[in-house]
C-alpha atoms as a PDB file:
ATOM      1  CA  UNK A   1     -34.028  13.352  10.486  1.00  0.00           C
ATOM      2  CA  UNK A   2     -32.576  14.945  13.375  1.00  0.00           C
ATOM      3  CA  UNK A   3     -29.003  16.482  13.243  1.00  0.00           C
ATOM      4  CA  UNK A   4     -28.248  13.975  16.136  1.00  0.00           C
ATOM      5  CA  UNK A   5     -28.800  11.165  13.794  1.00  0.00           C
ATOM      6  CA  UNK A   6     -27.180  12.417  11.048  1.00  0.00           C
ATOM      7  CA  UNK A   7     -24.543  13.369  13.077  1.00  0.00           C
ATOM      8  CA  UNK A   8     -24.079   9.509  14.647  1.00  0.00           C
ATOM      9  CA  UNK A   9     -24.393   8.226  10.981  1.00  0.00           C
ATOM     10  CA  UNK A  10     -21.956  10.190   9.086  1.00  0.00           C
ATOM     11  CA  UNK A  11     -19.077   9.473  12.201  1.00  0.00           C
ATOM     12  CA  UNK A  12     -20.352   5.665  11.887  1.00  0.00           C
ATOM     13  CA  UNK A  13     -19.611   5.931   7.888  1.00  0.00           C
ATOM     14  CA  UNK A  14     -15.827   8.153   8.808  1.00  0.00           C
ATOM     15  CA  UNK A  15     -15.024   5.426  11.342  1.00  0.00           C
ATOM     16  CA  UNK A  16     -15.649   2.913   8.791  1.00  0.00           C
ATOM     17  CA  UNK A  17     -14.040   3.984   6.145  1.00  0.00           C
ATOM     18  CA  UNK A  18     -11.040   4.814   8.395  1.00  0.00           C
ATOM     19  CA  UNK A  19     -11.459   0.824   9.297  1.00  0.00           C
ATOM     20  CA  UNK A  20     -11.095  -0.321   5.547  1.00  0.00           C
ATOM     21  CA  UNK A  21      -8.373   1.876   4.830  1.00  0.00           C
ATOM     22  CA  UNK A  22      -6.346   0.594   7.524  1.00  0.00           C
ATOM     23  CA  UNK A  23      -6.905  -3.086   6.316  1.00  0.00           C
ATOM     24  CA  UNK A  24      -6.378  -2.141   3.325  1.00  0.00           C
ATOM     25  CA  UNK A  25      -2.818  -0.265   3.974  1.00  0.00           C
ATOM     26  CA  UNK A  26      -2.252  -3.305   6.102  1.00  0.00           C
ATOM     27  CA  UNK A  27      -2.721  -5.900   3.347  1.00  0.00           C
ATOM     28  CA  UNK A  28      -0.631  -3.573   0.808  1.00  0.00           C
ATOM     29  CA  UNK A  29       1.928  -3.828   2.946  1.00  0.00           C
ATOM     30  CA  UNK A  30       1.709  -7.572   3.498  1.00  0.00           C
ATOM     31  CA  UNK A  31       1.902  -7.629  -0.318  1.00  0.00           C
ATOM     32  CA  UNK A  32       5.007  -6.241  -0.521  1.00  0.00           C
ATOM     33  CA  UNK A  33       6.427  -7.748   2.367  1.00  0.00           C
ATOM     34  CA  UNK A  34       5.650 -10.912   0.800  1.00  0.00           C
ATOM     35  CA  UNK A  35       7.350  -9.914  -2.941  1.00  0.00           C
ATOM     36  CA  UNK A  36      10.480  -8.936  -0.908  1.00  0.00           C
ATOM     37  CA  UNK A  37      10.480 -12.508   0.851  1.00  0.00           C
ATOM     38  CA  UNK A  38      10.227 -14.155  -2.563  1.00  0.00           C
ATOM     39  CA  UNK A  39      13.159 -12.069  -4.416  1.00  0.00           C
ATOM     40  CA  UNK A  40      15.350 -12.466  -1.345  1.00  0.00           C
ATOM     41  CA  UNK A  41      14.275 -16.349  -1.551  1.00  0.00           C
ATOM     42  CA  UNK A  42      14.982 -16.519  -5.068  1.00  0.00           C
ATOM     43  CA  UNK A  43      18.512 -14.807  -4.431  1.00  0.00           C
ATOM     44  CA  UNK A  44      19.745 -17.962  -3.169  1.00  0.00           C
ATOM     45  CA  UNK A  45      23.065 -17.695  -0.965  1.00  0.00           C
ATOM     46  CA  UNK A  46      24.449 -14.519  -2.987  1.00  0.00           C
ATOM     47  CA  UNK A  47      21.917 -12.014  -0.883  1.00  0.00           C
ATOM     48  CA  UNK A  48      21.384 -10.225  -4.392  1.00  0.00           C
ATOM     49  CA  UNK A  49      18.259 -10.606  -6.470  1.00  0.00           C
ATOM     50  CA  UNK A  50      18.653 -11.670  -9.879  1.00  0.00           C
ATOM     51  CA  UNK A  51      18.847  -8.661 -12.540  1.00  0.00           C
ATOM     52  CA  UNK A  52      14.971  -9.265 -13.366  1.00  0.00           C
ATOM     53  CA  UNK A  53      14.562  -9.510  -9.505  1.00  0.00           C
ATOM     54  CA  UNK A  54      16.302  -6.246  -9.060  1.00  0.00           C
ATOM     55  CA  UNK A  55      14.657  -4.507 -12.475  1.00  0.00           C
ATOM     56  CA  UNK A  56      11.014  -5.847 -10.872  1.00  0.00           C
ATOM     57  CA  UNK A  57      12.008  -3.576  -7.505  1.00  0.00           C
ATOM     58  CA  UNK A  58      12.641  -0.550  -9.351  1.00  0.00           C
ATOM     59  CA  UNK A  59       9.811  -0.912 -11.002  1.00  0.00           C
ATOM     60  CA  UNK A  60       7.395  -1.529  -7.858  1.00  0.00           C
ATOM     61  CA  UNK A  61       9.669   1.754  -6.070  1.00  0.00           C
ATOM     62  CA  UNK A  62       8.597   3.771  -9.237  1.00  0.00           C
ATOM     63  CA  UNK A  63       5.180   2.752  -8.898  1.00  0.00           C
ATOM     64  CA  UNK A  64       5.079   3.509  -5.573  1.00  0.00           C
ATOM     65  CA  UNK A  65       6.817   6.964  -5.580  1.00  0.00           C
ATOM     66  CA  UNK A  66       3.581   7.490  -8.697  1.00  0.00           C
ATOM     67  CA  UNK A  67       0.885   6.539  -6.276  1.00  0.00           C
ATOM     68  CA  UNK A  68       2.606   8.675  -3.136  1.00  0.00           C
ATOM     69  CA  UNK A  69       2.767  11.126  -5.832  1.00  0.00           C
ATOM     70  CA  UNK A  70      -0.776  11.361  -6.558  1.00  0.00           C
ATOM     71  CA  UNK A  71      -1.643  10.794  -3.130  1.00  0.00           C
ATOM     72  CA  UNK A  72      -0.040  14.259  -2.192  1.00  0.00           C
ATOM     73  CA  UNK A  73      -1.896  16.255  -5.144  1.00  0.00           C
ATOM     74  CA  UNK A  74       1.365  16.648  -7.010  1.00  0.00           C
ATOM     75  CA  UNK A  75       1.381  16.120 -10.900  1.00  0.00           C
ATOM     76  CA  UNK A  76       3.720  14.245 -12.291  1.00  0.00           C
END
């Protein structure tokens, strides 16, 4: 193989990679956009989640903080 070959096919596998990342960052946030939608629905007229509502947040933030966490090479 030439190195312009390899060089088109390992910037064809970066780009797509890059691609599903982004969809997949994109449908994460979806996700959560959609849980947020659901506890605020659940609420009602009082604009507060429900203590389990509330207690289900922290626990998604702490999850979240976890994977950022990891994401950033720190050990928790």
């Amino acid at each position: 193989m030439d190195p312009l070959t390899i060089g088109v096919l390992s910037a064809s596998v970066i780009a797509g990679l890059g691609g599903v990342s982004l969809a997949g960052l994109r449908a994460w946030n979806g996700w959560l956009e959609l849980k947020k939608m659901e506890l605020a629905h659940s609420a009602g007229d009082r604009g507060l989640p429900p203590a389990t509502g509330r207690i289900e947040m922290a626990d998604l933030r702490e999850r979240v903080r976890k994977l950022e966490a990891i994401a950033a090479g720190i050990d928790i």
